[in-house]
C-alpha atoms as a PDB file:
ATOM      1  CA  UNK A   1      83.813 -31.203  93.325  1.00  0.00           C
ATOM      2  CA  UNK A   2      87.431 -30.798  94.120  1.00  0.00           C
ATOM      3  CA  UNK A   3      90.294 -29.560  92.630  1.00  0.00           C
ATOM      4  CA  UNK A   4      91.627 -32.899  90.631  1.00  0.00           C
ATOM      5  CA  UNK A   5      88.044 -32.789  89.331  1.00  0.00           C
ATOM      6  CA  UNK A   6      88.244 -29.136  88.117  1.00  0.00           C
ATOM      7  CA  UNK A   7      91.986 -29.661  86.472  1.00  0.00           C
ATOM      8  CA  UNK A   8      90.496 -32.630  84.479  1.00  0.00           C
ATOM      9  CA  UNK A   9      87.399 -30.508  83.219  1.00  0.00           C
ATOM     10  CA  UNK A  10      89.508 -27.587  82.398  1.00  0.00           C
ATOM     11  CA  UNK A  11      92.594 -29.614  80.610  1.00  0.00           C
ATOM     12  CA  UNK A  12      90.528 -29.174  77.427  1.00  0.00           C
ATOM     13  CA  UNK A  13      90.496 -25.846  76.722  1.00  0.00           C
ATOM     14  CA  UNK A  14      94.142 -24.776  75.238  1.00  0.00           C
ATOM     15  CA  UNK A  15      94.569 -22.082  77.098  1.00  0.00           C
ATOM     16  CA  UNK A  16      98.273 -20.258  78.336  1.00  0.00           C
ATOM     17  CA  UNK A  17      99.258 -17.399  80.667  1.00  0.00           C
ATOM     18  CA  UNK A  18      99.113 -14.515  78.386  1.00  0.00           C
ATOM     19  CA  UNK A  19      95.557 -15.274  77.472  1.00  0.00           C
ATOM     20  CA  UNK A  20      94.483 -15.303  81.105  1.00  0.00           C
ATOM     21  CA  UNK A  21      96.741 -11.975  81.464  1.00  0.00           C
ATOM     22  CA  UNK A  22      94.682 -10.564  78.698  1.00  0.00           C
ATOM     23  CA  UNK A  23      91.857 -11.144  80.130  1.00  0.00           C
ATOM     24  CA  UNK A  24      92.198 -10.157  83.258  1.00  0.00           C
ATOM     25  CA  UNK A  25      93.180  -6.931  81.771  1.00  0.00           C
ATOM     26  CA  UNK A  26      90.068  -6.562  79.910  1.00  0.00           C
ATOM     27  CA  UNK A  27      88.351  -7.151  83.096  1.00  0.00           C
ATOM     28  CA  UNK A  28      89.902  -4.374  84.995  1.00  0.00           C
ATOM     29  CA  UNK A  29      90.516  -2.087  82.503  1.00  0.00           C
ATOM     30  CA  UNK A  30      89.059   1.247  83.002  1.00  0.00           C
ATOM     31  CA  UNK A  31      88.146   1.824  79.336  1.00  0.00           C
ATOM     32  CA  UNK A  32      91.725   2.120  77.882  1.00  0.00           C
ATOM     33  CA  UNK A  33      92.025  -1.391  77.369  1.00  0.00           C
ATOM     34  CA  UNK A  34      95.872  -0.842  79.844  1.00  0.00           C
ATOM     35  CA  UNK A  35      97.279  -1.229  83.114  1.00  0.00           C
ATOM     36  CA  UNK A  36     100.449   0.105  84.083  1.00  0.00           C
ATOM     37  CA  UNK A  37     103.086   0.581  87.316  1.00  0.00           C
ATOM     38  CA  UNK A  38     100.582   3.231  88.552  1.00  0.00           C
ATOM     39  CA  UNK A  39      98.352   0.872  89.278  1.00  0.00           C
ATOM     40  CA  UNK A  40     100.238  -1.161  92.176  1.00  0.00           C
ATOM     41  CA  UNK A  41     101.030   2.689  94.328  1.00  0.00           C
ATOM     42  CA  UNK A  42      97.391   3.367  93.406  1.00  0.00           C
ATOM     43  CA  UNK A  43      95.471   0.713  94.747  1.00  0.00           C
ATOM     44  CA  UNK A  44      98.387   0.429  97.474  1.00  0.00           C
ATOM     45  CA  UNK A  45      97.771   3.896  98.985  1.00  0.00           C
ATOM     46  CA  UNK A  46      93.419   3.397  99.061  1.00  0.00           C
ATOM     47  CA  UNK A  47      94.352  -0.088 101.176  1.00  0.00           C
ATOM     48  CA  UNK A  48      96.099   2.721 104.157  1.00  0.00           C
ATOM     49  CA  UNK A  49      92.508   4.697 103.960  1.00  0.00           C
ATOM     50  CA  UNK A  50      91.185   1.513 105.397  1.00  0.00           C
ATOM     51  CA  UNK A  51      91.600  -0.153 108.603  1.00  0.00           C
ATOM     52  CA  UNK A  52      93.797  -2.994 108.486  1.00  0.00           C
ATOM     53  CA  UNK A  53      93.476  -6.374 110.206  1.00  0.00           C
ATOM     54  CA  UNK A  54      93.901  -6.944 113.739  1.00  0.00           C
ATOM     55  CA  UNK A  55      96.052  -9.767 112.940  1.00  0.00           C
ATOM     56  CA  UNK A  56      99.970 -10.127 112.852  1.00  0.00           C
ATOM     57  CA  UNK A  57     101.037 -10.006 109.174  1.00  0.00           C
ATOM     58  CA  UNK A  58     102.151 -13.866 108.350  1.00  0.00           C
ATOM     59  CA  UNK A  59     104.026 -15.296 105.786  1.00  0.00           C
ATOM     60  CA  UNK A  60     101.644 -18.403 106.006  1.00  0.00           C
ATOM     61  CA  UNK A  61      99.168 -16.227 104.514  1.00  0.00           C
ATOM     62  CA  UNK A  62      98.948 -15.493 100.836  1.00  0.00           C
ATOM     63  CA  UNK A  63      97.252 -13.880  98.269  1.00  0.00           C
ATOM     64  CA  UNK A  64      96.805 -15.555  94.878  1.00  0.00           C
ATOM     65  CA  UNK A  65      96.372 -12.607  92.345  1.00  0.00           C
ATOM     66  CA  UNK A  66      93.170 -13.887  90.239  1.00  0.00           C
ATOM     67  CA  UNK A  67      95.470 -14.049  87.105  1.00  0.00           C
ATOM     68  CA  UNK A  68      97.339 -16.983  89.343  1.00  0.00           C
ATOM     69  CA  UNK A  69      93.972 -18.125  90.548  1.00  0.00           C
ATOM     70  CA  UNK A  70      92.944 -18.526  86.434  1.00  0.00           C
ATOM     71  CA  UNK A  71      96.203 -20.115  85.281  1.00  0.00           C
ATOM     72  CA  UNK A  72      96.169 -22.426  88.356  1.00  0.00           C
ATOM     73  CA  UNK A  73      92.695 -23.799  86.873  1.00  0.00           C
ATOM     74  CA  UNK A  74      93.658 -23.349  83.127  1.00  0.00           C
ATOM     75  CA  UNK A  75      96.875 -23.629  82.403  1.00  0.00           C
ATOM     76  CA  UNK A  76      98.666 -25.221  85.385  1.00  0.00           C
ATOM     77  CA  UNK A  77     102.787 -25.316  85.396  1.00  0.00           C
ATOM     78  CA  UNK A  78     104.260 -22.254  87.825  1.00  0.00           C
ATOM     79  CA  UNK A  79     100.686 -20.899  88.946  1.00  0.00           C
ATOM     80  CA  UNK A  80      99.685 -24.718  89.763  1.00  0.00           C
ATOM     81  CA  UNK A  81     102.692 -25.595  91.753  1.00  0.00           C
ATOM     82  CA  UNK A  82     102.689 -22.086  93.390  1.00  0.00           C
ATOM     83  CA  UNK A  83      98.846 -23.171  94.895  1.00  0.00           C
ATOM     84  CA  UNK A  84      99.743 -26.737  95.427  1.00  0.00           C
ATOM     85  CA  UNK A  85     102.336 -25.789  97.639  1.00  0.00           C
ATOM     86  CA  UNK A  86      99.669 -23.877  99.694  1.00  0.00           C
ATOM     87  CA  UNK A  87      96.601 -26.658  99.437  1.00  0.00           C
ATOM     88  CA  UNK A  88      99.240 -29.255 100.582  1.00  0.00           C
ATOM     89  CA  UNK A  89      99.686 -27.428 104.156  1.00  0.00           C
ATOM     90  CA  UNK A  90      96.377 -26.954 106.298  1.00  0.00           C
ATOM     91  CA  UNK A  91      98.445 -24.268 108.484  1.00  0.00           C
ATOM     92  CA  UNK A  92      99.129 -22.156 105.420  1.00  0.00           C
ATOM     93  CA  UNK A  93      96.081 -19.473 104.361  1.00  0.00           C
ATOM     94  CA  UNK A  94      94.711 -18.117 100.901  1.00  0.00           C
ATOM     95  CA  UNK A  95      93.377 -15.177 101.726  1.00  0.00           C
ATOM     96  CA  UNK A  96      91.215 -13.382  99.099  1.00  0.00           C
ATOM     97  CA  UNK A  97      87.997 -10.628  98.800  1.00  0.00           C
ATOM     98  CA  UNK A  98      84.875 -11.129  96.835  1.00  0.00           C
ATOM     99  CA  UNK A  99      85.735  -9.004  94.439  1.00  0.00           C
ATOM    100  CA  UNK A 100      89.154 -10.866  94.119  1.00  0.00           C
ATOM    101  CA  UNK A 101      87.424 -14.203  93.441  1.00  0.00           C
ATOM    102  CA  UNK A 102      84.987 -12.312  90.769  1.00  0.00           C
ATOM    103  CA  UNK A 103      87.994 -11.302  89.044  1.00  0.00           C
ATOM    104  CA  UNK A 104      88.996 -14.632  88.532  1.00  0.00           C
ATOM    105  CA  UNK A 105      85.783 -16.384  87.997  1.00  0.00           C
ATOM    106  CA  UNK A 106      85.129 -14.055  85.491  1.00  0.00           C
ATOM    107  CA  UNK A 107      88.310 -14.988  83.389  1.00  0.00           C
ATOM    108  CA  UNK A 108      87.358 -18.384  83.692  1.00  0.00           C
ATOM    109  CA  UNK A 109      84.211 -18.000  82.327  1.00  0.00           C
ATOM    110  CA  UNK A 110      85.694 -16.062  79.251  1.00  0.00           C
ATOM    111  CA  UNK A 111      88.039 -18.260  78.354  1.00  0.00           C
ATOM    112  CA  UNK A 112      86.463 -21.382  79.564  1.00  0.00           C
ATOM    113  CA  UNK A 113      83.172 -21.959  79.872  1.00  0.00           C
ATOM    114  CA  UNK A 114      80.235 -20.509  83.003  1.00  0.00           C
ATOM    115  CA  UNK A 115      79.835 -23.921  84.363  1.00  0.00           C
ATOM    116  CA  UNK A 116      83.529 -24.895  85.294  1.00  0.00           C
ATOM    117  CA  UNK A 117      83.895 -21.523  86.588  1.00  0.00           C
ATOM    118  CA  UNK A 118      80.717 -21.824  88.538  1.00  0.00           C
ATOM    119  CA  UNK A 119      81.939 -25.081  89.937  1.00  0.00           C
ATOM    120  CA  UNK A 120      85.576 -23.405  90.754  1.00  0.00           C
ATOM    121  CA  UNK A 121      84.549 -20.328  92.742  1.00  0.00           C
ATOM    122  CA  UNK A 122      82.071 -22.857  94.948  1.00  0.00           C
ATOM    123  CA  UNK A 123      86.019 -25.085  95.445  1.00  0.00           C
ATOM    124  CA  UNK A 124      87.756 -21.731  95.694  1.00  0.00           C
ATOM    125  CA  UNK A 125      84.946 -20.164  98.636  1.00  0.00           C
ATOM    126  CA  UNK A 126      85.767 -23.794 100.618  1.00  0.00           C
ATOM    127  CA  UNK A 127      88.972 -23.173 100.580  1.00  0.00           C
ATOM    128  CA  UNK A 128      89.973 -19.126 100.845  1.00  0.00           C
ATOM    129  CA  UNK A 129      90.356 -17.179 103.949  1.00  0.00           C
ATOM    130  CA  UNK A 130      87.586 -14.143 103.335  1.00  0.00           C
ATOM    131  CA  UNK A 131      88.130 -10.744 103.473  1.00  0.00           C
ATOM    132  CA  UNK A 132      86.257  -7.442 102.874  1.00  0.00           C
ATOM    133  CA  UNK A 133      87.562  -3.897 101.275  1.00  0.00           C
ATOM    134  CA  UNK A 134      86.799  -1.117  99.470  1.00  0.00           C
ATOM    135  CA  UNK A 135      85.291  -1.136  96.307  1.00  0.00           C
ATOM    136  CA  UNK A 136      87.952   1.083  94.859  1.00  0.00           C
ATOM    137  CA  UNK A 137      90.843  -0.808  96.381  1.00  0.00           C
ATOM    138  CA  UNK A 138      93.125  -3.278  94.256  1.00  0.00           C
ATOM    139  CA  UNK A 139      91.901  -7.060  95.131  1.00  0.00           C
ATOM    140  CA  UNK A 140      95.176  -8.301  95.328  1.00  0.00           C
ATOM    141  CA  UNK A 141      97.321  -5.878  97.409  1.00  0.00           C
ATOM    142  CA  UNK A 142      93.749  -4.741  99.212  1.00  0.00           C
ATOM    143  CA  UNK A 143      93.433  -8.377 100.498  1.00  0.00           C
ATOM    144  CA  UNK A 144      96.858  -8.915 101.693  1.00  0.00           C
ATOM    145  CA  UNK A 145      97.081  -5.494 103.214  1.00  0.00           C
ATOM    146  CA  UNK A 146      93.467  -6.111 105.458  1.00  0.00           C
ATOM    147  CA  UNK A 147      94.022  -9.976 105.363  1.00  0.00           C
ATOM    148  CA  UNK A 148      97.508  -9.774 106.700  1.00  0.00           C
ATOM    149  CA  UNK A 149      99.029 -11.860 104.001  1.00  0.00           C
ATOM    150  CA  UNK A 150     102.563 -10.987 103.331  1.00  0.00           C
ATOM    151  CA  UNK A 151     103.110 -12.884 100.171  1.00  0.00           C
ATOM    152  CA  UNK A 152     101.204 -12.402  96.775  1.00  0.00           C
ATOM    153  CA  UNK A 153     101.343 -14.038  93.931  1.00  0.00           C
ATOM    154  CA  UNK A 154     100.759 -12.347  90.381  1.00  0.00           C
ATOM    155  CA  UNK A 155     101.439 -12.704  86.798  1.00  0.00           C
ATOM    156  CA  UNK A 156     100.983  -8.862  86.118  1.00  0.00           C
ATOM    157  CA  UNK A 157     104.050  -7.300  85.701  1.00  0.00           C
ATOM    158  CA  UNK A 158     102.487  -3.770  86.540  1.00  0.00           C
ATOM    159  CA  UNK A 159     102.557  -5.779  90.495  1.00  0.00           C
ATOM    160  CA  UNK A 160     106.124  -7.744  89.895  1.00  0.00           C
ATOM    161  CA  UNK A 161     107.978  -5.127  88.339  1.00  0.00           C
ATOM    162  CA  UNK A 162     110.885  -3.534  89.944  1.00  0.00           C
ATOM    163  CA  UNK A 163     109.455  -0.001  90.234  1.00  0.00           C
ATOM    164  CA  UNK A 164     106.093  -1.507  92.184  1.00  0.00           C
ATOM    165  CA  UNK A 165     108.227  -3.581  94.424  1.00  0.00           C
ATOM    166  CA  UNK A 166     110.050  -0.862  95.728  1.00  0.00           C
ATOM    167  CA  UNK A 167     107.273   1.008  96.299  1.00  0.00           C
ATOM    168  CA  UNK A 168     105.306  -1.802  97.870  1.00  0.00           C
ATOM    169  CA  UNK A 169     108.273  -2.279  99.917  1.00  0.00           C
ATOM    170  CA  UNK A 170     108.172   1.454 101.999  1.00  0.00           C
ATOM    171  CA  UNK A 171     104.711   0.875 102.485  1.00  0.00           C
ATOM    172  CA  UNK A 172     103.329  -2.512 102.921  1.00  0.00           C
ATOM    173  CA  UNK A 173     105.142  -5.883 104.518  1.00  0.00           C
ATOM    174  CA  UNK A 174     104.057  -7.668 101.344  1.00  0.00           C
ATOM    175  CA  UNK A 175     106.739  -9.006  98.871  1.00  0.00           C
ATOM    176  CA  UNK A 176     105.054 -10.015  95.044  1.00  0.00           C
ATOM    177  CA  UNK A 177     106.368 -12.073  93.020  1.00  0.00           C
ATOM    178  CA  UNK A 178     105.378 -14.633  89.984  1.00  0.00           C
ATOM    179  CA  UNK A 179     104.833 -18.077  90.608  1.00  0.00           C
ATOM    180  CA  UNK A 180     108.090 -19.200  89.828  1.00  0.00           C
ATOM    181  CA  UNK A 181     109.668 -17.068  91.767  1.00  0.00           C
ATOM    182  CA  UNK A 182     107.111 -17.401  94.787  1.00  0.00           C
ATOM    183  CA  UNK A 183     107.831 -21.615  94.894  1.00  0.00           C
ATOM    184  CA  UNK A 184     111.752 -20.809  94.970  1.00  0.00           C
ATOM    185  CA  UNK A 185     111.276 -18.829  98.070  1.00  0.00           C
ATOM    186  CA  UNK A 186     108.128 -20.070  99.609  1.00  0.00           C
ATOM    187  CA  UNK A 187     109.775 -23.080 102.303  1.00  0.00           C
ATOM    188  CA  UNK A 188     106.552 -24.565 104.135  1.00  0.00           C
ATOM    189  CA  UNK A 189     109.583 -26.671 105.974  1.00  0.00           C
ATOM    190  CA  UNK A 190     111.129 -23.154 107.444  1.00  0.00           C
ATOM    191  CA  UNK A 191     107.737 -21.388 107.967  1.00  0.00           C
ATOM    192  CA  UNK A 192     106.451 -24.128 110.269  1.00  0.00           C
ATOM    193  CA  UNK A 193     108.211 -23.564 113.388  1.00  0.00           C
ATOM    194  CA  UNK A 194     107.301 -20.105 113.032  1.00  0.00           C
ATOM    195  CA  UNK A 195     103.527 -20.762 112.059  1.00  0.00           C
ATOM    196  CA  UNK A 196     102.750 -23.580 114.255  1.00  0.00           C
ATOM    197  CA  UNK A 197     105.656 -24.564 116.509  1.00  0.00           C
ATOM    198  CA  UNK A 198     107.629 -27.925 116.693  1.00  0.00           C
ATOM    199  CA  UNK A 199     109.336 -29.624 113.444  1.00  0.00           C
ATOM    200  CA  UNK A 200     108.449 -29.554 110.335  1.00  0.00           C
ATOM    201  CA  UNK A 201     106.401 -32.408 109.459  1.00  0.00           C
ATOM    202  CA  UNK A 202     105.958 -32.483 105.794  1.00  0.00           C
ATOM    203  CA  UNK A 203     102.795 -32.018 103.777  1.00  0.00           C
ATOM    204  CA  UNK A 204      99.321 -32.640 105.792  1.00  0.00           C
ATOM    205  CA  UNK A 205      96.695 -32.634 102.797  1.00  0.00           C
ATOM    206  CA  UNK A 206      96.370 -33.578  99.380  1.00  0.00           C
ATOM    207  CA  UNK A 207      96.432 -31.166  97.108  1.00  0.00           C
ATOM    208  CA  UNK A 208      93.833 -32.290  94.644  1.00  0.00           C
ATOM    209  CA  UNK A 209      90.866 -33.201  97.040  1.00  0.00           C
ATOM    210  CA  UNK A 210      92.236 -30.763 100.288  1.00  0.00           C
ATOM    211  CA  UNK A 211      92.052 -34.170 102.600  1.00  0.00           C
ATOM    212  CA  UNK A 212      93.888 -34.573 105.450  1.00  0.00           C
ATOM    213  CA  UNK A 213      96.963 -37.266 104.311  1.00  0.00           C
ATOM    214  CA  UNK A 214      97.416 -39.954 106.454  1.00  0.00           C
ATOM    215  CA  UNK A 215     100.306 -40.515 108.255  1.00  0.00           C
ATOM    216  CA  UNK A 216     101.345 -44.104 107.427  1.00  0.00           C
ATOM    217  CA  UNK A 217     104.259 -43.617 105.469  1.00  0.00           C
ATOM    218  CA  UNK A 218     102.446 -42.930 102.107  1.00  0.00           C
ATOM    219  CA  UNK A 219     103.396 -38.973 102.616  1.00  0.00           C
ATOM    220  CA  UNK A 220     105.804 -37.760 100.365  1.00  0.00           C
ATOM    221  CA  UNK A 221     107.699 -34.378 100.482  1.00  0.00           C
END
């Protein structure tokens, strides 16, 4: 099953970003039905009780909030182009936790149906870069934090909003942003001689089946 497959099968539910918001919120929602700015420093500060990944924090490696990871399935548009930018490049990583991926699955299900979110989470395991935290942690900043991402993705302003970025900013070298913004500043041409070395050659796989393109001119930027 790969990704072009899923995108057809979920193109027939009418579903848009603030549903999957709301429904992520439902599914993390301590009882009050809320999140708010608090939520970013909290789950922030439990990801410094833990010990962190021996690996250099990279740019290459991102975490897709499972609100992103929803709308990427269900809605497409920003959170579509933000992933395709990352499925297109072999080098780059989506790093993400269990409980991450439950998140998400879990909206898909709700809004969707069990069987094209079953089907998603076994393209989504293929594909992600695993990585284990606390229970207590937040899945998004705990798995960039321990999975040395320094990019995530999110459509929850309680993560993107001025007040959590500075705060993320003292304490973590993670920048979050929505997927608008993320695809502005995300340049896979001036990340590769960083990441890999040598000049940029332009996409490597296709983001719909995660093949390896071949390099006979059909390539496009």
């Amino acid at each position: 099953m790969t990704f072009g497959d899923l995108f057809e099968r979920a193109a027939r539910y009418d579903v848009d970003e603030d549903a999957v918001r709301a429904a992520l919120v439902d599914r993390r929602s301590d009882g009050d039905g809320e999140t708010n700015e608090n939520d970013a420093e909290d789950g922030e500060e439990a990801t410094h009780d833990a010990s962190s990944s021996d690996r250099d924090p990279s740019p290459a490696r991102v975490v897709a909030d499972a609100d992103v990871l929803a709308a990427d399935l269900l809605v497409g548009g920003p959170a579509r182009d933000a992933l395709d930018a990352l499925r297109s490049h072999s080098w780059t990583a989506l790093v993400a936790s269990d409980p991450l991926l439950d998140d998400a699955e879990s909206v898909i299900a709700s809004l969707a149906d069990a069987a094209l979110a079953a089907d998603w989470r076994t393209a989504i395991e293929a594909w992600r870069v695993p990585i284990a935290h606390p229970a207590d942690d937040h899945p998004a900043l705990a798995s960039a934090y321990r999975g040395a991402a320094m990019q995530v993705v999110s459509l929850d302003p309680s993560l993107t909003g001025p007040r959590a970025a500075a705060g993320l900013r003292d304490r973590l070298p993670v920048s979050v942003r929505e997927p608008r913004a993320f695809a502005v500043v995300f340049s896979p041409a001036k990340l590769y001689p960083e990441a890999v070395g040598g000049e940029y050659p332009g996409p490597d796989r296709d983001p719909r089946s995660m093949a390896p393109l071949r390099s006979d001119g059909d390539q496009h930027g």
